[in-house]
C-alpha atoms as a PDB file:
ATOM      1  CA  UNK A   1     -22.441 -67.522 -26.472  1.00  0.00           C
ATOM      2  CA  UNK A   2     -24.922 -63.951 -26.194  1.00  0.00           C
ATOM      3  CA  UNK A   3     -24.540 -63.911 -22.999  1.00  0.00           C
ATOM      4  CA  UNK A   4     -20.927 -64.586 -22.627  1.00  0.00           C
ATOM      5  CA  UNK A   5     -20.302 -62.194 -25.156  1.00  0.00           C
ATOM      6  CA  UNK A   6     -22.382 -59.558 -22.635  1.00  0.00           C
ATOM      7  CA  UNK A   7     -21.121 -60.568 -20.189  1.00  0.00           C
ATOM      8  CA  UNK A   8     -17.544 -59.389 -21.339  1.00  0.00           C
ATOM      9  CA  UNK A   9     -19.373 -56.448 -22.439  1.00  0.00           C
ATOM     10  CA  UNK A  10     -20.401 -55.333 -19.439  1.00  0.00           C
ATOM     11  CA  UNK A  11     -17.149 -55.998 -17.786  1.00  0.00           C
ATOM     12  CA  UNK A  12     -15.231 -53.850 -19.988  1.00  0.00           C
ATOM     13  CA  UNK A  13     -17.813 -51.259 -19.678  1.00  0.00           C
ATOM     14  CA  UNK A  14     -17.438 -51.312 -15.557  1.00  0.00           C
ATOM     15  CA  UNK A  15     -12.935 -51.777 -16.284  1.00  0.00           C
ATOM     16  CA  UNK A  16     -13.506 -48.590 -18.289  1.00  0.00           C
ATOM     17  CA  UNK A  17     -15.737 -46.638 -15.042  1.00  0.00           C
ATOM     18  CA  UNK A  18     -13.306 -48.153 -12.757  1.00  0.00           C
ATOM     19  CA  UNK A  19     -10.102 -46.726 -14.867  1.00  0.00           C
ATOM     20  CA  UNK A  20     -11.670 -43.414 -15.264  1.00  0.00           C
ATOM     21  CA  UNK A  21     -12.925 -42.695 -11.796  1.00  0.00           C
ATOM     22  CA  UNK A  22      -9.199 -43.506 -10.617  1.00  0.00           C
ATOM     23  CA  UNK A  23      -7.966 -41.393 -13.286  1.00  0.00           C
ATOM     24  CA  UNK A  24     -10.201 -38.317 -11.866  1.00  0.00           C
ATOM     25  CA  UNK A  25      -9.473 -38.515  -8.485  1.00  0.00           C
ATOM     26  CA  UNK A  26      -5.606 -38.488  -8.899  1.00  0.00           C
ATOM     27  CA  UNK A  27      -6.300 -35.173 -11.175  1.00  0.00           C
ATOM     28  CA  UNK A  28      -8.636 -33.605  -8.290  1.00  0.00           C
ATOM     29  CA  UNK A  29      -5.935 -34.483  -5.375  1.00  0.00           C
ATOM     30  CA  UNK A  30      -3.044 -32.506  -7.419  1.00  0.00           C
ATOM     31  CA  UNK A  31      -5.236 -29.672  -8.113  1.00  0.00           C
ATOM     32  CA  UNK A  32      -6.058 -29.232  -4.417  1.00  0.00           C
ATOM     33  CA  UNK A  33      -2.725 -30.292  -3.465  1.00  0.00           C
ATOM     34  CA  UNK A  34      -1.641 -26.988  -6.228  1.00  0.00           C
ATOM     35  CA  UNK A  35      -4.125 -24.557  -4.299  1.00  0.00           C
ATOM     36  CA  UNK A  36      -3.060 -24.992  -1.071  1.00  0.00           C
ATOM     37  CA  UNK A  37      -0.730 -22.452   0.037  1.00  0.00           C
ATOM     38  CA  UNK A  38      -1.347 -22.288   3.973  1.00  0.00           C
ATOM     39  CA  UNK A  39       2.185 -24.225   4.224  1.00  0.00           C
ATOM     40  CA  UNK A  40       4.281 -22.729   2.244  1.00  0.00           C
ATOM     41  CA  UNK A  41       5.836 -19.448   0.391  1.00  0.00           C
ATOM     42  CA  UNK A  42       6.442 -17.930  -2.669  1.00  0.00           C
ATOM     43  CA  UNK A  43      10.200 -16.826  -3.716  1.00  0.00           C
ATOM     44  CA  UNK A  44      11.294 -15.505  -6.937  1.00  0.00           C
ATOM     45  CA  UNK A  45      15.445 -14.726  -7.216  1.00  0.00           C
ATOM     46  CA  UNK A  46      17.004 -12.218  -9.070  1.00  0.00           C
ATOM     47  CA  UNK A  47      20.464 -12.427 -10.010  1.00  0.00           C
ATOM     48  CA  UNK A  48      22.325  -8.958 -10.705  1.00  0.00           C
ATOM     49  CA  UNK A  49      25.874  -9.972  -9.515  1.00  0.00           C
ATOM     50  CA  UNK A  50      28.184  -8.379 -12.296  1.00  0.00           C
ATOM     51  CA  UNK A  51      29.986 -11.289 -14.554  1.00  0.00           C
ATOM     52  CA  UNK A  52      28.283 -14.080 -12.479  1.00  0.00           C
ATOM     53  CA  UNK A  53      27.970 -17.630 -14.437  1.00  0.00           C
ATOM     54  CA  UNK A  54      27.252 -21.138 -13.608  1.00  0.00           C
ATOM     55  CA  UNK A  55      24.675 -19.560 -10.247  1.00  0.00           C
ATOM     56  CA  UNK A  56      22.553 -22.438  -8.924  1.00  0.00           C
ATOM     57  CA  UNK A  57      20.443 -21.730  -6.071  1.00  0.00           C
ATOM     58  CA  UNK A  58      20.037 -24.971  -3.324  1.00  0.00           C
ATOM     59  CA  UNK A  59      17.158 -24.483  -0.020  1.00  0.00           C
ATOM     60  CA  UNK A  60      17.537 -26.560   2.822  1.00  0.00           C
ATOM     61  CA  UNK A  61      20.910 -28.524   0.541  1.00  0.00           C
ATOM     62  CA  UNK A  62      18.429 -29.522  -2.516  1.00  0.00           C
ATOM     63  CA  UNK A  63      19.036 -27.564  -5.387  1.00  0.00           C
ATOM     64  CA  UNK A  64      15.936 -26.138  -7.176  1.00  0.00           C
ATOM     65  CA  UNK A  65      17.107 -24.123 -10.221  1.00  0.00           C
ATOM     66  CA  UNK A  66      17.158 -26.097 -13.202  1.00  0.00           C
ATOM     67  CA  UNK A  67      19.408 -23.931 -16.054  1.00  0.00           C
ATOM     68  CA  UNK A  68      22.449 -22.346 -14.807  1.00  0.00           C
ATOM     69  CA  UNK A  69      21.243 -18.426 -13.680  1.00  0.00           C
ATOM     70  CA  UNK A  70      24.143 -15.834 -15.094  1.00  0.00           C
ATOM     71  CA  UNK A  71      24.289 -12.684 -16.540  1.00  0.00           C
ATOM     72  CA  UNK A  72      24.835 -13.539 -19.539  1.00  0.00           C
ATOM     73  CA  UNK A  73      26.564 -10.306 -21.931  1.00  0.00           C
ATOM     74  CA  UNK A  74      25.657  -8.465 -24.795  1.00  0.00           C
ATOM     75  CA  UNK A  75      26.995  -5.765 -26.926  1.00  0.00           C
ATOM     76  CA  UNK A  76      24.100  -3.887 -27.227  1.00  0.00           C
ATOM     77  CA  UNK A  77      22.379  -4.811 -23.370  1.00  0.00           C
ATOM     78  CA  UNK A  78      25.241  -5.176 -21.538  1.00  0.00           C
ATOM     79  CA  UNK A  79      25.023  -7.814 -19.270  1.00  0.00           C
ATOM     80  CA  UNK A  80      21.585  -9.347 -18.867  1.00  0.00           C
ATOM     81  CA  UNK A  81      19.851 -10.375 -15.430  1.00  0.00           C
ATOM     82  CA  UNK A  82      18.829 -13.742 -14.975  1.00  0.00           C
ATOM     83  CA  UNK A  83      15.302 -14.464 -13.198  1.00  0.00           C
ATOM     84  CA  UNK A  84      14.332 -17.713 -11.165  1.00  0.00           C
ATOM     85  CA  UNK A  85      11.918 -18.976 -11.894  1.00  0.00           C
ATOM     86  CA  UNK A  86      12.251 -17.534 -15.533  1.00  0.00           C
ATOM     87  CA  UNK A  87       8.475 -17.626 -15.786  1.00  0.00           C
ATOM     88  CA  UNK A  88       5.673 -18.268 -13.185  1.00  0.00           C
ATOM     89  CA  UNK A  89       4.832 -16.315  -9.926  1.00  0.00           C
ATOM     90  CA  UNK A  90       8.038 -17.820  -8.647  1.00  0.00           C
ATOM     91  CA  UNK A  91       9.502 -21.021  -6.649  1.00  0.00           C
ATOM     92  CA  UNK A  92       7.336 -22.301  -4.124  1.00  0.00           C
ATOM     93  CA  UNK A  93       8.985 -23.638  -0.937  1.00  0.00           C
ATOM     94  CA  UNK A  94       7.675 -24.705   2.456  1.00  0.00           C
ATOM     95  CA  UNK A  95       6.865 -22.148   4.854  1.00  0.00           C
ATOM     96  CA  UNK A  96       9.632 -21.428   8.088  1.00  0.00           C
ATOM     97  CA  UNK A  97      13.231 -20.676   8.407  1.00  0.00           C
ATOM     98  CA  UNK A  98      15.066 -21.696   5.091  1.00  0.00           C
ATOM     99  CA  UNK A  99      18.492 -22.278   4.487  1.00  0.00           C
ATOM    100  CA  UNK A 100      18.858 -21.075   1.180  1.00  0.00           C
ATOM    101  CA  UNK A 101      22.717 -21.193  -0.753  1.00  0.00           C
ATOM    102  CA  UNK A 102      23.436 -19.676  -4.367  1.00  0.00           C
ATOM    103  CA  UNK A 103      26.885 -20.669  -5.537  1.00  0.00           C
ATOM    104  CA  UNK A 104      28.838 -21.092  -8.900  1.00  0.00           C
ATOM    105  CA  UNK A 105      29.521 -24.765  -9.710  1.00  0.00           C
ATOM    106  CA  UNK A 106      32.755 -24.323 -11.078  1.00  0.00           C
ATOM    107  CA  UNK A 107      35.852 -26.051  -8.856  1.00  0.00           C
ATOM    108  CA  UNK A 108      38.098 -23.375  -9.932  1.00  0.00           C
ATOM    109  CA  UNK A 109      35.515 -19.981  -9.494  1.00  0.00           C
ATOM    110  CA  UNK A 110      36.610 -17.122  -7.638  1.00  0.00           C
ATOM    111  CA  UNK A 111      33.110 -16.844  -6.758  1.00  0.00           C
ATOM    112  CA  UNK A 112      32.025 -17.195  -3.087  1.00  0.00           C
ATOM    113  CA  UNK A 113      28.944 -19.120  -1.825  1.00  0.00           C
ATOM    114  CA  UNK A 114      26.310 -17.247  -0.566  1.00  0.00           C
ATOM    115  CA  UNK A 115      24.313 -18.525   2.409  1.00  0.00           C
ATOM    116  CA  UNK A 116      22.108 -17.559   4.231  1.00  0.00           C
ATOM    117  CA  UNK A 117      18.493 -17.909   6.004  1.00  0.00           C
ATOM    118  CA  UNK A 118      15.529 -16.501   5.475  1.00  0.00           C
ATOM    119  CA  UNK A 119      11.899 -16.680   7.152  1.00  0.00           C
ATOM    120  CA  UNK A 120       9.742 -17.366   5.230  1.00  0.00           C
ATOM    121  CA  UNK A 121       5.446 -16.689   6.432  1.00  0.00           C
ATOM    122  CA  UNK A 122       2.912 -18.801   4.691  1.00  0.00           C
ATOM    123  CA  UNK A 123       0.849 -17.375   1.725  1.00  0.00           C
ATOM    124  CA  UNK A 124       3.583 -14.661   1.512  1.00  0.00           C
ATOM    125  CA  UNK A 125       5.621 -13.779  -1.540  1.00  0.00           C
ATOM    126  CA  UNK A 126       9.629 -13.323  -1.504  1.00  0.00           C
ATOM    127  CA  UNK A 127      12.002 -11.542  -3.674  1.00  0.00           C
ATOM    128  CA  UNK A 128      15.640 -12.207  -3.157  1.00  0.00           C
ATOM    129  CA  UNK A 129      18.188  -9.845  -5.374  1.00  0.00           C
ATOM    130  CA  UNK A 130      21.842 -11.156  -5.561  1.00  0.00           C
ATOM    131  CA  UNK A 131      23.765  -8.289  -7.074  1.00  0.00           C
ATOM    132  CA  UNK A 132      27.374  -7.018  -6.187  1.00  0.00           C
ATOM    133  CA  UNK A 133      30.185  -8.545  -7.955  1.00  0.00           C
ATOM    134  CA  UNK A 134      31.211 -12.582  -8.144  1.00  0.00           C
ATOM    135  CA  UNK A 135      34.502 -11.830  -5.777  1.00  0.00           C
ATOM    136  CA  UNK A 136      31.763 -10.093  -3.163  1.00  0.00           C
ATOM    137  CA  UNK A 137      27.966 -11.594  -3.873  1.00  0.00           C
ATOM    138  CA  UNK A 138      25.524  -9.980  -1.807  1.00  0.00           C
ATOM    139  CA  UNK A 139      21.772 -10.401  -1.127  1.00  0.00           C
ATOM    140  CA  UNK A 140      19.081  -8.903   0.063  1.00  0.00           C
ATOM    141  CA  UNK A 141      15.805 -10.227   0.364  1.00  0.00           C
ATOM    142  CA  UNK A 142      12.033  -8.603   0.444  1.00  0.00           C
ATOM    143  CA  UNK A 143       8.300  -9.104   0.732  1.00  0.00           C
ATOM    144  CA  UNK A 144       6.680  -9.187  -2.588  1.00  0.00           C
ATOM    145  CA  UNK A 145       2.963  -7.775  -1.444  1.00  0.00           C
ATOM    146  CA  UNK A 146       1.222  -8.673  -4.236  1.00  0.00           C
ATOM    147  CA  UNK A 147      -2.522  -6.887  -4.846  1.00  0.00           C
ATOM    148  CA  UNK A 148      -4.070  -7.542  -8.264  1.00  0.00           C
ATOM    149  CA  UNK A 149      -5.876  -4.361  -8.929  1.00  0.00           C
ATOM    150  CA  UNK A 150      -9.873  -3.928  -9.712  1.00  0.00           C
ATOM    151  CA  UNK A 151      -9.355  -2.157 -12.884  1.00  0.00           C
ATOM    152  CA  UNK A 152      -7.121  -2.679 -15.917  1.00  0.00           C
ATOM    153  CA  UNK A 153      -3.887  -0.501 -14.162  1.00  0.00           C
ATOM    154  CA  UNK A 154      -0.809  -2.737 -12.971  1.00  0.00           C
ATOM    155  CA  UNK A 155       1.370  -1.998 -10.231  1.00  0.00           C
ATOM    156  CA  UNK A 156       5.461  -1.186 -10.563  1.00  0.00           C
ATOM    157  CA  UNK A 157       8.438  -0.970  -7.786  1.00  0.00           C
ATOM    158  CA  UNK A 158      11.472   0.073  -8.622  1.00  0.00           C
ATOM    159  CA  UNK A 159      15.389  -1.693  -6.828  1.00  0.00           C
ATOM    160  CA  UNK A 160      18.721   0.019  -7.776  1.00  0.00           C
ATOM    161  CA  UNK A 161      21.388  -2.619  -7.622  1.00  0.00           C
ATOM    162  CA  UNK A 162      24.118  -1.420  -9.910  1.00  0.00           C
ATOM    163  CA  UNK A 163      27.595  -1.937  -8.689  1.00  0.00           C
ATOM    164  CA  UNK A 164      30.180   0.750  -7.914  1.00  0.00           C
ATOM    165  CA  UNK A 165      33.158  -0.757  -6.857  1.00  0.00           C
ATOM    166  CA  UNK A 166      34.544   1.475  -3.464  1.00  0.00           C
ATOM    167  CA  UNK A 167      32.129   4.026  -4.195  1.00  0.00           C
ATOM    168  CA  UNK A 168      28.100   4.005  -3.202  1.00  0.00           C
ATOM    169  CA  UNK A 169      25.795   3.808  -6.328  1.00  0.00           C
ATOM    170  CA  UNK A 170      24.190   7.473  -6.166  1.00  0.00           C
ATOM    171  CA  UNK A 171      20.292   7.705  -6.018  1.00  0.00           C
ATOM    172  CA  UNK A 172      18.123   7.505  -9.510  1.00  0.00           C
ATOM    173  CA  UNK A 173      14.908   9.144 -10.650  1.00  0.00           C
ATOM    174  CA  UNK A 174      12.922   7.021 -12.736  1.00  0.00           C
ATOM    175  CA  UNK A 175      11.319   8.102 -15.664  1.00  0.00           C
ATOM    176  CA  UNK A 176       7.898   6.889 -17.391  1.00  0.00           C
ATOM    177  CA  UNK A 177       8.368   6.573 -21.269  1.00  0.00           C
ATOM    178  CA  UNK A 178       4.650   6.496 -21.583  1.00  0.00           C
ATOM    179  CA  UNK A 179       3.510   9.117 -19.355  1.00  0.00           C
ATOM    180  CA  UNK A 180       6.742  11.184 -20.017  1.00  0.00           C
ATOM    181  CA  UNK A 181       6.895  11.573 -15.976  1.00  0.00           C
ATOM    182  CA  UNK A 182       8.979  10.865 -12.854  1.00  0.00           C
ATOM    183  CA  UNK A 183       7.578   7.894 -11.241  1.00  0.00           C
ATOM    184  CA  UNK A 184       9.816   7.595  -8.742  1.00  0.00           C
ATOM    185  CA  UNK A 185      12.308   9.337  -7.171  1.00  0.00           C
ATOM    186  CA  UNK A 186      15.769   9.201  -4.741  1.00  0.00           C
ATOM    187  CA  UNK A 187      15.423   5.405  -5.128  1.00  0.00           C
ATOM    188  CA  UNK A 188      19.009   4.514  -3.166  1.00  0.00           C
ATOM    189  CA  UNK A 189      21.318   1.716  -3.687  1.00  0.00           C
ATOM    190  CA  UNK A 190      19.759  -1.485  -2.478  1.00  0.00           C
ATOM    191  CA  UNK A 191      16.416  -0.185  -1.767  1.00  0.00           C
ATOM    192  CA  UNK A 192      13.277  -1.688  -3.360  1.00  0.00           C
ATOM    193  CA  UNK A 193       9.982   0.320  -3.260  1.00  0.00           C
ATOM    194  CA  UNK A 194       6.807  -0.108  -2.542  1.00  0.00           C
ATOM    195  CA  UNK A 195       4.003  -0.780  -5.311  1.00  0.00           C
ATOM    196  CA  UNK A 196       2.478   1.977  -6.894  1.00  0.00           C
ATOM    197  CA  UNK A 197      -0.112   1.641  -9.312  1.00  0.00           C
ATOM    198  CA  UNK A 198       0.133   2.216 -13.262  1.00  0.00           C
ATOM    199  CA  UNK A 199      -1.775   2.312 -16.187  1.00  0.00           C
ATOM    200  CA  UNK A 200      -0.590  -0.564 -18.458  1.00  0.00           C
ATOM    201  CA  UNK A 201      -0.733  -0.851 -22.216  1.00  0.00           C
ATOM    202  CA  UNK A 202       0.440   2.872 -22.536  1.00  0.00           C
ATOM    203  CA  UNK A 203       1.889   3.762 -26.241  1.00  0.00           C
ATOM    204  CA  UNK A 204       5.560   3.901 -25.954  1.00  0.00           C
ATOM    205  CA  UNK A 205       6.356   2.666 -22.412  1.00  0.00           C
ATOM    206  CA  UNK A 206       9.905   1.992 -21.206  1.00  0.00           C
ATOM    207  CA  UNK A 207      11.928   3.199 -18.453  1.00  0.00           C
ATOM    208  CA  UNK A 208      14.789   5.561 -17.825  1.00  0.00           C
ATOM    209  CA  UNK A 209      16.966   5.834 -15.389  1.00  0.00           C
ATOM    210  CA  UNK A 210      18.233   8.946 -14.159  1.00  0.00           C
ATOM    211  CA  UNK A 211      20.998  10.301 -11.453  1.00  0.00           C
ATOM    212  CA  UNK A 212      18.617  11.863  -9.138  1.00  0.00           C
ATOM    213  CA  UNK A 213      17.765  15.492  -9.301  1.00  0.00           C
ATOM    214  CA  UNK A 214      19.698  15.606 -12.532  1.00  0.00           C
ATOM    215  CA  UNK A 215      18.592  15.272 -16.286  1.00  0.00           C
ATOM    216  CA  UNK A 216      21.737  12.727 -16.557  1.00  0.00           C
ATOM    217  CA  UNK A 217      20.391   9.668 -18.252  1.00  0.00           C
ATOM    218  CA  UNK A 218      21.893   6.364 -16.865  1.00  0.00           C
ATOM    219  CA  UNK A 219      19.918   3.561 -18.796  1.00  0.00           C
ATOM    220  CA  UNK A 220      16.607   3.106 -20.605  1.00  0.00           C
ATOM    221  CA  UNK A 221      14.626   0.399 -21.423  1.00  0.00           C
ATOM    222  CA  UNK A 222      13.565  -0.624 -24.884  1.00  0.00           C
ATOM    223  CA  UNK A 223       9.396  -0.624 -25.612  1.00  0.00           C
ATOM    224  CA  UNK A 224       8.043  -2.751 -22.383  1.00  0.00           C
ATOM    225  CA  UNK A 225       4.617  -3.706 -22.719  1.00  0.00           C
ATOM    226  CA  UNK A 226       2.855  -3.850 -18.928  1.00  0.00           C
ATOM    227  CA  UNK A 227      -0.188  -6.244 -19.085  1.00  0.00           C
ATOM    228  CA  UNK A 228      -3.205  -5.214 -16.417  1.00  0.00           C
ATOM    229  CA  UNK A 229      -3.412  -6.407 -13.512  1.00  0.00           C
ATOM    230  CA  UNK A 230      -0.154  -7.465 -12.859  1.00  0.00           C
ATOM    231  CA  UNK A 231       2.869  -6.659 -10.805  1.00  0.00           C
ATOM    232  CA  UNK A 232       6.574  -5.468 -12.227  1.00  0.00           C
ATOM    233  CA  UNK A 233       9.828  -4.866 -10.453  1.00  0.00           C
ATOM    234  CA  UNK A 234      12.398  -2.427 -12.689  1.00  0.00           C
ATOM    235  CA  UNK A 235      15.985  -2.850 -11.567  1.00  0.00           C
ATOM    236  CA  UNK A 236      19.069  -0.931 -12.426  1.00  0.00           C
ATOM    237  CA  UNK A 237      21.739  -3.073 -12.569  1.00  0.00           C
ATOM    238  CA  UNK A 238      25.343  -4.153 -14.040  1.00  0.00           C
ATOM    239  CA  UNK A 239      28.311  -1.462 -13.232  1.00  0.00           C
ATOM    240  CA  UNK A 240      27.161   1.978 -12.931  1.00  0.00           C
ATOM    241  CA  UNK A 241      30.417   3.353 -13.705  1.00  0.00           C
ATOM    242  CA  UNK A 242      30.092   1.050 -17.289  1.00  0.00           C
ATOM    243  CA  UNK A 243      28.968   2.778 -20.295  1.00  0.00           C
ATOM    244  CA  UNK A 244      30.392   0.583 -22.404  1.00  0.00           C
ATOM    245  CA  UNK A 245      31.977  -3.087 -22.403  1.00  0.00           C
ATOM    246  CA  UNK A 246      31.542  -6.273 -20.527  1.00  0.00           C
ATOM    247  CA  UNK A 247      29.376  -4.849 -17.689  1.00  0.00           C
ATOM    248  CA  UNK A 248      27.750  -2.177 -18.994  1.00  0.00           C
ATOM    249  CA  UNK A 249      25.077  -0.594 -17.206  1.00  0.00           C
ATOM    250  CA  UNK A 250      21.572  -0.871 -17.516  1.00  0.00           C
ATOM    251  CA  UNK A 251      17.791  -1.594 -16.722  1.00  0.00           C
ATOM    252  CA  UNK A 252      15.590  -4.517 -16.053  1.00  0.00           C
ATOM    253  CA  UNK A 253      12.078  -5.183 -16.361  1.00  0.00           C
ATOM    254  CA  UNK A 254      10.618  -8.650 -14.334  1.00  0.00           C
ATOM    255  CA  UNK A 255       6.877  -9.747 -13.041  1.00  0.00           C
ATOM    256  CA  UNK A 256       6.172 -10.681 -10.300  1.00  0.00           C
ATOM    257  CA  UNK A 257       2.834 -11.737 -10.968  1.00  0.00           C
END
C-alpha cells in the first residue's frame, strides 16, 4: 500500500513538472513572438476630421479599432480628437504595402470612405492624421522617428490640422507655457515637424497656439504634464474659424511613445 501510495506520489509530482514546463514555454514563445519587430510596423491614427462619429479604421479589409474613434464635443474643449490606439506605442501591423480604409459605419452618413495605401518599412513607426471635415476626410500620413533621449528631457513635434473651409489654415507659432517661449514657429497647415527635444516635468506646462508672427492667441492647452524620455505630438485642430460652438477650435496633446 506504501509504495502504491508513492508511487502516485511521484506521479503527481512529475504531472505537476510536466504541466509547468508546458506552461513556461508557451509564456517564452509569446514574449519572443512580442519582441520581434523585423516584420512588421508601428502605426498610431489620429482622427481630427471636424464632427466625425462612428470612424473605424480596417487594413488589408480586417478592421482593427475596437471603440468607435470620433470627435466627440464639449462645451468647454470643443470637439475632442480621438487617438488609435488610445494607449500604447500604437497598432502594430505587418510590414509592406497596406491597404488601410477609415469609414463611418452608419448606412445613412454623409461621410466618405477613406482609402488608401501606405508602405509601411519594418521596425518603423507611422502616424496617420485624418482631419478635414466628414463631407471631405483627408489624410496624411508620416514617419514617427522615435529616439528615447539619454537624459530626463522628452522630445515634442508639433501638426496644424484645423479646418478652414475654402480658405487655407494660416501658419501658427507655438508657445511653451513652461518656458514662456516660442518653440516652434510658421508651422503650416498639414505639416508635422520634426522632434525637438524638451525638458519635461516643467511647472506650468501647456501649449498655445498662436497666428504666426502675431500675439493673436488661437488655443491653449490646459496643465500637460510631459514625462522624460518620451515622445509628444501637439496638434491644432477642430475649425479654426470656431471660437465658439460645435467645432470649436483647439489643441491636442498625444504620445507617441
Amino acid at each position: 500500500m506504501n509504495r502504491l501510495i508513492n508511487y502516485s506520489k511521484l506521479f503527481s509530482a512529475l504531472l505537476l513538472t510536466v504541466m509547468a514546463s508546458s506552461c513556461t514555454k508557451t509564456f517564452d514563445e509569446k514574449i519572443v513572438l512580442n519582441s520581434d519587430f523585423s516584420n512588421s510596423s508601428v502605426v498610431q491614427v489620429f482622427l481630427a476630421t471636424v464632427g466625425a462619429s462612428r470612424n473605424y479604421v480596417h487594413v488589408d479589409g480586417a478592421v482593427v479599432t475596437g471603440a468607435a474613434l470620433n470627435t466627440t464635443f464639449s462645451s468647454t474643449s470643443g470637439y475632442t480628437a480621438s487617438l488609435f490606439p488610445a494607449i500604447g506605442v500604437g497598432h502594430r501591423v505587418p510590414s509592406g504595402l497596406r491597404s488601410i480604409l477609415v469609414r463611418d459605419t452608419l448606412s445613412t452618413t454623409t461621410q466618405p470612405q477613406l482609402n488608401f495605401a501606405q508602405n509601411m518599412q519594418a521596425g518603423l513607426y507611422y502616424t496617420t492624421f485624418v482631419y478635414d471635415t466628414i463631407t471631405a476626410v483627408k489624410q496624411k500620413t508620416v514617419q514617427t522617428a522615435i529616439e528615447v533621449p539619454v537624459d530626463n528631457s522628452c522630445r515634442i513635434r508639433f501638426a496644424n490640422f484645423a479646418y478652414n473651409g475654402l480658405a487655407l489654415t494660416p501658419a501658427v507659432d507655438i508657445i511653451s507655457l513652461g518656458k514662456n517661449e516660442i518653440v516652434a514657429t510658421n508651422v503650416r497647415y498639414t505639416d508635422v515637424t520634426n522632434f525637438i527635444v524638451h525638458p519635461s516635468l516643467l511647472a506650468g506646462e501647456g501649449f498655445q497656439i498662436r497666428e504666426a508672427g502675431t500675439s493673436n492667441i488661437l488655443a491653449t492647452t490646459t496643465t500637460t504634464s510631459l514625462v522624460p524620455k518620451r515622445s509628444y505630438t501637439i496638434v491644432y485642430r477642430g475649425s479654426h474659424r470656431a471660437t465658439s460652438g460645435t467645432s470649436t477650435r483647439a489643441v491636442s496633446v498625444f504620445v507617441n511613445y
